[in-house]
PDB file of N, CA and C in Angstrom:
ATOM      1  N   UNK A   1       0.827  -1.182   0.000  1.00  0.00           N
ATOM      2  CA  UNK A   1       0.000   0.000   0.000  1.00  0.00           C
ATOM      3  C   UNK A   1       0.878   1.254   0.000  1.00  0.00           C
ATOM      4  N   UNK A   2       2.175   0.932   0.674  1.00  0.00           N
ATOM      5  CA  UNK A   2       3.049   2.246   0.320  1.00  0.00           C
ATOM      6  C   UNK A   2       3.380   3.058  -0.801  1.00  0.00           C
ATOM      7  N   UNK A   3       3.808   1.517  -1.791  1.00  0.00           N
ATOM      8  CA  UNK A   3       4.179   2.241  -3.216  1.00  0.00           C
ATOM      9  C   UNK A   3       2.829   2.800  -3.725  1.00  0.00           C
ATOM     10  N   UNK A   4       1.639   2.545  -3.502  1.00  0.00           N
ATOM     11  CA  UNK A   4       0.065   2.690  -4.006  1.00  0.00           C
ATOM     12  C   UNK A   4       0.588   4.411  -3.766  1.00  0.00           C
ATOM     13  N   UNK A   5       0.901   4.367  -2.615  1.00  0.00           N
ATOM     14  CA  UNK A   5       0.339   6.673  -2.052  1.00  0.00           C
ATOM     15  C   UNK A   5       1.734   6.769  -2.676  1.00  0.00           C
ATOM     16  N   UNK A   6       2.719   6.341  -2.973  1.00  0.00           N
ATOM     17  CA  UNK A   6       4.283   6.754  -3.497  1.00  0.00           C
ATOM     18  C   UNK A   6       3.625   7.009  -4.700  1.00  0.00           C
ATOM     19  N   UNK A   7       3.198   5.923  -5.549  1.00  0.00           N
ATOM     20  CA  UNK A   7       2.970   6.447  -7.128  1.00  0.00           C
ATOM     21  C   UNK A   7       1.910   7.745  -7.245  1.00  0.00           C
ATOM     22  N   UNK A   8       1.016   7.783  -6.468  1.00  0.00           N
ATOM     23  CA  UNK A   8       0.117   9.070  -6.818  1.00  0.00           C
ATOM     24  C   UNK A   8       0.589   9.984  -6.049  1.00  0.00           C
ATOM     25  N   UNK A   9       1.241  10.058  -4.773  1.00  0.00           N
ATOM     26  CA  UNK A   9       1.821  11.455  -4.914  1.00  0.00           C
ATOM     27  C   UNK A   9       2.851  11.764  -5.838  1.00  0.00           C
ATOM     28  N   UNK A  10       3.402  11.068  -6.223  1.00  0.00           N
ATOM     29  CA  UNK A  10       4.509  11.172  -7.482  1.00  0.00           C
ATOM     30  C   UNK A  10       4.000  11.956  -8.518  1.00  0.00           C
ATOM     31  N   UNK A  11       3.122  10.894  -8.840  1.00  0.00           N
ATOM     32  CA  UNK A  11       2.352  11.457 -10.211  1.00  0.00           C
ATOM     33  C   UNK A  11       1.489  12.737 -10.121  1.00  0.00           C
ATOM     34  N   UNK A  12       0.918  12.703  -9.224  1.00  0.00           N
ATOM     35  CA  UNK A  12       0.229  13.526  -8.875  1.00  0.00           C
ATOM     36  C   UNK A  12       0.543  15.146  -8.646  1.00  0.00           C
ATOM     37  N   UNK A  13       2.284  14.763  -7.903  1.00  0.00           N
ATOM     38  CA  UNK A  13       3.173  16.481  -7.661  1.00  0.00           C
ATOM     39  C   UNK A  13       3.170  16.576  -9.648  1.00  0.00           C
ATOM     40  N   UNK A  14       3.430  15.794 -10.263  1.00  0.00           N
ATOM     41  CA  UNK A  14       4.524  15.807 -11.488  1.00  0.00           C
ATOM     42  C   UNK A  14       3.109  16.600 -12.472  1.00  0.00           C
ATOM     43  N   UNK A  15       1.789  16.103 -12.076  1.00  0.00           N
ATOM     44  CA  UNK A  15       0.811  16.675 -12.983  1.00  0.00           C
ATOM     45  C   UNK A  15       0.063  17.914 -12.568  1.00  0.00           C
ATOM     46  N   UNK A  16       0.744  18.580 -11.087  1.00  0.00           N
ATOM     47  CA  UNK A  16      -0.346  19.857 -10.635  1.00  0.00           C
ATOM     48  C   UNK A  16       0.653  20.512 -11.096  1.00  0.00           C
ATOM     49  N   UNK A  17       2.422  20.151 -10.945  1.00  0.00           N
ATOM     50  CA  UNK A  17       2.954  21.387 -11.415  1.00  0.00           C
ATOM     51  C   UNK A  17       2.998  21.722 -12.947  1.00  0.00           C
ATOM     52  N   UNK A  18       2.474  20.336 -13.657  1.00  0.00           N
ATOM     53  CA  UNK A  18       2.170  20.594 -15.100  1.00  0.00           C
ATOM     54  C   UNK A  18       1.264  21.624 -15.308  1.00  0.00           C
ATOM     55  N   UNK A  19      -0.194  21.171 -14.643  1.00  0.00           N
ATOM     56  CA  UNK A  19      -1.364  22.080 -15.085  1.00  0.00           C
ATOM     57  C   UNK A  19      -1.175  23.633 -14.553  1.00  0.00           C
ATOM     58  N   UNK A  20      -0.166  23.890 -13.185  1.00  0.00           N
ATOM     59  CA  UNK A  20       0.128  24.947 -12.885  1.00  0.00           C
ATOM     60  C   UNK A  20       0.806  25.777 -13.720  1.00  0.00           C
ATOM     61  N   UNK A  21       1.509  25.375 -14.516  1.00  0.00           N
ATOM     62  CA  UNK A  21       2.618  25.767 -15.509  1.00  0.00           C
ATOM     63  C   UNK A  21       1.641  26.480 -16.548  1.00  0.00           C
ATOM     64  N   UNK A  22       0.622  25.795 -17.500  1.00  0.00           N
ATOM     65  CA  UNK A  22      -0.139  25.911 -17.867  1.00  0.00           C
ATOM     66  C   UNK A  22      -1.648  26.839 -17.735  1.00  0.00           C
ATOM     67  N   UNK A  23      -1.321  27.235 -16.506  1.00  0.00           N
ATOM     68  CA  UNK A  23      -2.139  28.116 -15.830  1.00  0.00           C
ATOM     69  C   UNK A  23      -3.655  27.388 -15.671  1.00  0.00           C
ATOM     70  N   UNK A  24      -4.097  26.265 -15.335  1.00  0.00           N
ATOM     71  CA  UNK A  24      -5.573  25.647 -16.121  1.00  0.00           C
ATOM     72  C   UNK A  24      -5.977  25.587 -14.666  1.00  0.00           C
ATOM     73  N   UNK A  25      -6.583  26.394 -13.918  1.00  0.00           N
ATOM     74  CA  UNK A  25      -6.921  26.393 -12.551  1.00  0.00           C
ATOM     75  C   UNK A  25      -8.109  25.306 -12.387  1.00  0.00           C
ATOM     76  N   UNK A  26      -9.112  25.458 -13.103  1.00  0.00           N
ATOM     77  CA  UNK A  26     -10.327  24.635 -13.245  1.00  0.00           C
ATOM     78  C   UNK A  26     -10.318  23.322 -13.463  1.00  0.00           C
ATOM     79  N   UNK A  27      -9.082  23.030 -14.235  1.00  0.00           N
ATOM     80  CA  UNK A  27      -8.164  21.080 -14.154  1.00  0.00           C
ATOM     81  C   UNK A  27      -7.787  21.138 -13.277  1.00  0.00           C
ATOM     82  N   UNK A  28      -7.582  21.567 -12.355  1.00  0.00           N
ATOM     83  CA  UNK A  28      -6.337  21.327 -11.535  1.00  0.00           C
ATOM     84  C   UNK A  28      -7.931  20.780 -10.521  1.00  0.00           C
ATOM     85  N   UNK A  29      -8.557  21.787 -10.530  1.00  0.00           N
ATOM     86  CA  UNK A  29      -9.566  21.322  -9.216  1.00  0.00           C
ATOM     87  C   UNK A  29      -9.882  19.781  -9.388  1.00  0.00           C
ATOM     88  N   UNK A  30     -10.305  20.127 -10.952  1.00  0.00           N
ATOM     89  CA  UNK A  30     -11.195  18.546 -10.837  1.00  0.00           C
ATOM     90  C   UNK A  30      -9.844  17.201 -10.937  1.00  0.00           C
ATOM     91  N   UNK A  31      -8.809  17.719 -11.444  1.00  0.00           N
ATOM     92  CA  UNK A  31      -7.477  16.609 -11.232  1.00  0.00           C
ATOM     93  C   UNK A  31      -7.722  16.400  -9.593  1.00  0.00           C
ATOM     94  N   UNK A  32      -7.311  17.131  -8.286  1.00  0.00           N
ATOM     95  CA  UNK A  32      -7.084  16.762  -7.528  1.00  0.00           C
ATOM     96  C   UNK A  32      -8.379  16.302  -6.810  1.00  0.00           C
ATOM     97  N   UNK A  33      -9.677  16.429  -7.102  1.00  0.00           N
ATOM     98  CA  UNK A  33     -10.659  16.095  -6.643  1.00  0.00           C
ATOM     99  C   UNK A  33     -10.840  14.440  -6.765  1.00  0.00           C
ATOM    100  N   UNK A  34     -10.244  14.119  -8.590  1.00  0.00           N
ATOM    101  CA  UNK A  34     -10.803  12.583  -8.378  1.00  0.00           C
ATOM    102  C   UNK A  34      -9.493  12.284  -8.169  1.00  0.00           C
ATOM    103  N   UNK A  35      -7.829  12.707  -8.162  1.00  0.00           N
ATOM    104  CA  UNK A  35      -7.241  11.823  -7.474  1.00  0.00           C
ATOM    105  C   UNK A  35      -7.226  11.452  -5.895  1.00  0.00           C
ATOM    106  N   UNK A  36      -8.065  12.412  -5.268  1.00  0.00           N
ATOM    107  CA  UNK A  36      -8.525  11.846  -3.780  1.00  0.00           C
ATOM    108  C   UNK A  36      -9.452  11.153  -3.664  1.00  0.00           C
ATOM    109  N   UNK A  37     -10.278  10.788  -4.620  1.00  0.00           N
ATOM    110  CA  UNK A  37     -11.002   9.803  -4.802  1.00  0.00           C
ATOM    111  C   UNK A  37     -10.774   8.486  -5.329  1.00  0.00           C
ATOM    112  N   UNK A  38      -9.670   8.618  -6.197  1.00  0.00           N
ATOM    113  CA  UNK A  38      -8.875   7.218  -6.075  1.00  0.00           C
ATOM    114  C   UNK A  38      -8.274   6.778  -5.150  1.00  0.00           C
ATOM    115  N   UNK A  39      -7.320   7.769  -4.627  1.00  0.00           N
ATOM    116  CA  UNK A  39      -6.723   7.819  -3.354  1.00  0.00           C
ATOM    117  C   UNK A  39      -7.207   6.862  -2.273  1.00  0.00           C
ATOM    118  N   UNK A  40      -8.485   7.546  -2.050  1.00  0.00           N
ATOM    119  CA  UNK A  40      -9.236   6.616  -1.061  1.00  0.00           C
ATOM    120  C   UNK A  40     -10.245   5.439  -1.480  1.00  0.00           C
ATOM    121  N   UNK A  41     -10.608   5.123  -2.448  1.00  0.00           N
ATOM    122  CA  UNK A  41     -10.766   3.948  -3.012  1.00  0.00           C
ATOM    123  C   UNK A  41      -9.713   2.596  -2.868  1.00  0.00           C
ATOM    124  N   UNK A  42      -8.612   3.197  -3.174  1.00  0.00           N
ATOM    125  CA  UNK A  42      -7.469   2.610  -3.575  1.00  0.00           C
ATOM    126  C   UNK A  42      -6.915   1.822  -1.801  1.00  0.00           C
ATOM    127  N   UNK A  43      -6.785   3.166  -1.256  1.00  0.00           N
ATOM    128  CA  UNK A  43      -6.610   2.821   0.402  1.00  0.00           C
ATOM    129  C   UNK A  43      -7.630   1.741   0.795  1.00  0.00           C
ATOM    130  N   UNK A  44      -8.694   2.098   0.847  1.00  0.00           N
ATOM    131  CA  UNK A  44     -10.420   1.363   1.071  1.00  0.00           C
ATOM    132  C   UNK A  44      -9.991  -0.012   0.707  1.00  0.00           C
ATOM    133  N   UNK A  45      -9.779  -0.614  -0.516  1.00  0.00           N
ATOM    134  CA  UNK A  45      -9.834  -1.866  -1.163  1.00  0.00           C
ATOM    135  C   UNK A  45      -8.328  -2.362   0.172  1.00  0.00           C
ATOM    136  N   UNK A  46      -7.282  -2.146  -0.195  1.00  0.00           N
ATOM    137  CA  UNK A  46      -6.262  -2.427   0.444  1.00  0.00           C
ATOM    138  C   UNK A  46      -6.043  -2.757   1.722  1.00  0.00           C
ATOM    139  N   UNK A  47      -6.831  -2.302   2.409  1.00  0.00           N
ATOM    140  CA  UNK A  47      -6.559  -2.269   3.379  1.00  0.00           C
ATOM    141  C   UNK A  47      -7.491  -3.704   4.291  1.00  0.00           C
ATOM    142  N   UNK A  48      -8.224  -4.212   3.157  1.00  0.00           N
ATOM    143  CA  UNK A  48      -9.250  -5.553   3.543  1.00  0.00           C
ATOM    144  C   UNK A  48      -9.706  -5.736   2.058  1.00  0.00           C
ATOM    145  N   UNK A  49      -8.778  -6.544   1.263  1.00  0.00           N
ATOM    146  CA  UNK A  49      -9.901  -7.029  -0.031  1.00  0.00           C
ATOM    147  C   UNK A  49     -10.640  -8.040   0.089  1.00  0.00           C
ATOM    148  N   UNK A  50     -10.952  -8.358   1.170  1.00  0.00           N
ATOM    149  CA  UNK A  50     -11.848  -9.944   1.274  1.00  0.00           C
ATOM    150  C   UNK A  50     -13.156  -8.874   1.613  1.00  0.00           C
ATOM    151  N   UNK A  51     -13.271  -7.714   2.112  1.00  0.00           N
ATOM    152  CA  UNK A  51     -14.420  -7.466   2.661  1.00  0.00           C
ATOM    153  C   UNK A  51     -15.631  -7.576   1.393  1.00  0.00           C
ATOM    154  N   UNK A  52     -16.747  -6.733   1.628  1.00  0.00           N
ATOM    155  CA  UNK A  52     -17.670  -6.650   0.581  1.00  0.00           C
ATOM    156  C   UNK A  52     -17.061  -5.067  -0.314  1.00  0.00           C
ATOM    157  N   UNK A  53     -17.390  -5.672  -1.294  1.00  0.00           N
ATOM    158  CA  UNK A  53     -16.820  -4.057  -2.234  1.00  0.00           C
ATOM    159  C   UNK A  53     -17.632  -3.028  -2.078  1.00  0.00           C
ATOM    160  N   UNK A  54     -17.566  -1.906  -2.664  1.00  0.00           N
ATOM    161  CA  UNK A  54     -17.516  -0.444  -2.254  1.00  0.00           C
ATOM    162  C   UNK A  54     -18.867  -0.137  -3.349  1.00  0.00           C
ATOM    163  N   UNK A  55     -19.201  -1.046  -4.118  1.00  0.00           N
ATOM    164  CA  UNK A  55     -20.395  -1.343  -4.877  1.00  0.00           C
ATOM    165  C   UNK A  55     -21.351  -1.673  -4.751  1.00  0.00           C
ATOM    166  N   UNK A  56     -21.389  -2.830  -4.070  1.00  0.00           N
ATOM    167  CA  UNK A  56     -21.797  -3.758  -2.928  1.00  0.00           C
ATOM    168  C   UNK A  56     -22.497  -2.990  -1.800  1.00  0.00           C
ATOM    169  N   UNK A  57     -21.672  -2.323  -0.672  1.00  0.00           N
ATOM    170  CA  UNK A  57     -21.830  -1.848   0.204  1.00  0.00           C
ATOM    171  C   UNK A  57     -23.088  -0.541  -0.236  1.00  0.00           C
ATOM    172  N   UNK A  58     -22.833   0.580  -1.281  1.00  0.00           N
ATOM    173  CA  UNK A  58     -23.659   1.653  -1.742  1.00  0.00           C
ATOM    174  C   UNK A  58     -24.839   0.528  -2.343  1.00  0.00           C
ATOM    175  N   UNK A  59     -24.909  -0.180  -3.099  1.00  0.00           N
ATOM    176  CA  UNK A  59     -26.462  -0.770  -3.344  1.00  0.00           C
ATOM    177  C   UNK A  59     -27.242  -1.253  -1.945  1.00  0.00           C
ATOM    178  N   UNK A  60     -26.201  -1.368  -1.165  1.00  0.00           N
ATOM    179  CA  UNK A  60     -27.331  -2.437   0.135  1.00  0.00           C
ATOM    180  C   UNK A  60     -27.744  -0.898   0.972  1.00  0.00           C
ATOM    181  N   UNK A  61     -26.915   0.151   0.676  1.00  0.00           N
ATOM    182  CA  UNK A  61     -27.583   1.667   1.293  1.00  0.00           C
ATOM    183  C   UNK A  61     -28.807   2.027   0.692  1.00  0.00           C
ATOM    184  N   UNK A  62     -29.028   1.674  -1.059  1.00  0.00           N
ATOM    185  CA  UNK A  62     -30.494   1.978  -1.464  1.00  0.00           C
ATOM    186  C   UNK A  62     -31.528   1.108  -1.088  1.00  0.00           C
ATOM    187  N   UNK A  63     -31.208   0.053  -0.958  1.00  0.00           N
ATOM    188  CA  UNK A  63     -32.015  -1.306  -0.853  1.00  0.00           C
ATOM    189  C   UNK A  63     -32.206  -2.001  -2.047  1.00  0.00           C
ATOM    190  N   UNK A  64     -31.197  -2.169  -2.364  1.00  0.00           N
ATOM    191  CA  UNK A  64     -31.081  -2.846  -3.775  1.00  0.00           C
ATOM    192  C   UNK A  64     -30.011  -3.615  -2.968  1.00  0.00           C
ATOM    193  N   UNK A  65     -30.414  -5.389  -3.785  1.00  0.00           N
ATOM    194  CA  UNK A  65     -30.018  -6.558  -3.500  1.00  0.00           C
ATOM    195  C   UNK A  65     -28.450  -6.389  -4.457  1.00  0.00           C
ATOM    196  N   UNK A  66     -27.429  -6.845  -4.135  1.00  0.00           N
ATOM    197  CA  UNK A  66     -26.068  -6.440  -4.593  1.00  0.00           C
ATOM    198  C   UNK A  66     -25.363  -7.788  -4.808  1.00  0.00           C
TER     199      UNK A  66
END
């Protein structure tokens, strides 16, 4: 799980100072918005992949059989 947060902060410094360079303020939001959403997806799964998935879990919140 280490190298998991090593590669996206990696990637992640290497592509805000891209879009910064670029001046694209409005990418940049939505870049760092869904890489914290992988982020924690990514953490989530890892940290127990035997549990029930993250798919799984949101259908049994509507009441839909999963």
């Amino acid at each position: 799980m280490v190298y998991l947060i090593l590669v996206i902060i990696i990637v992640s410094i290497w592509d805000i100072k891209d879009l910064k360079s670029r001046n694209k303020k409005k990418d940049l939001y939505v870049y760092v918005s869904i890489m914290l959403l992988v982020s924690a997806l990514g953490i989530f799964y890892y940290l127990n992949p035997e549990r029930d998935s993250f798919s799984k879990i949101l259908l049994s919140l509507i009441g839909k059989e999963g």
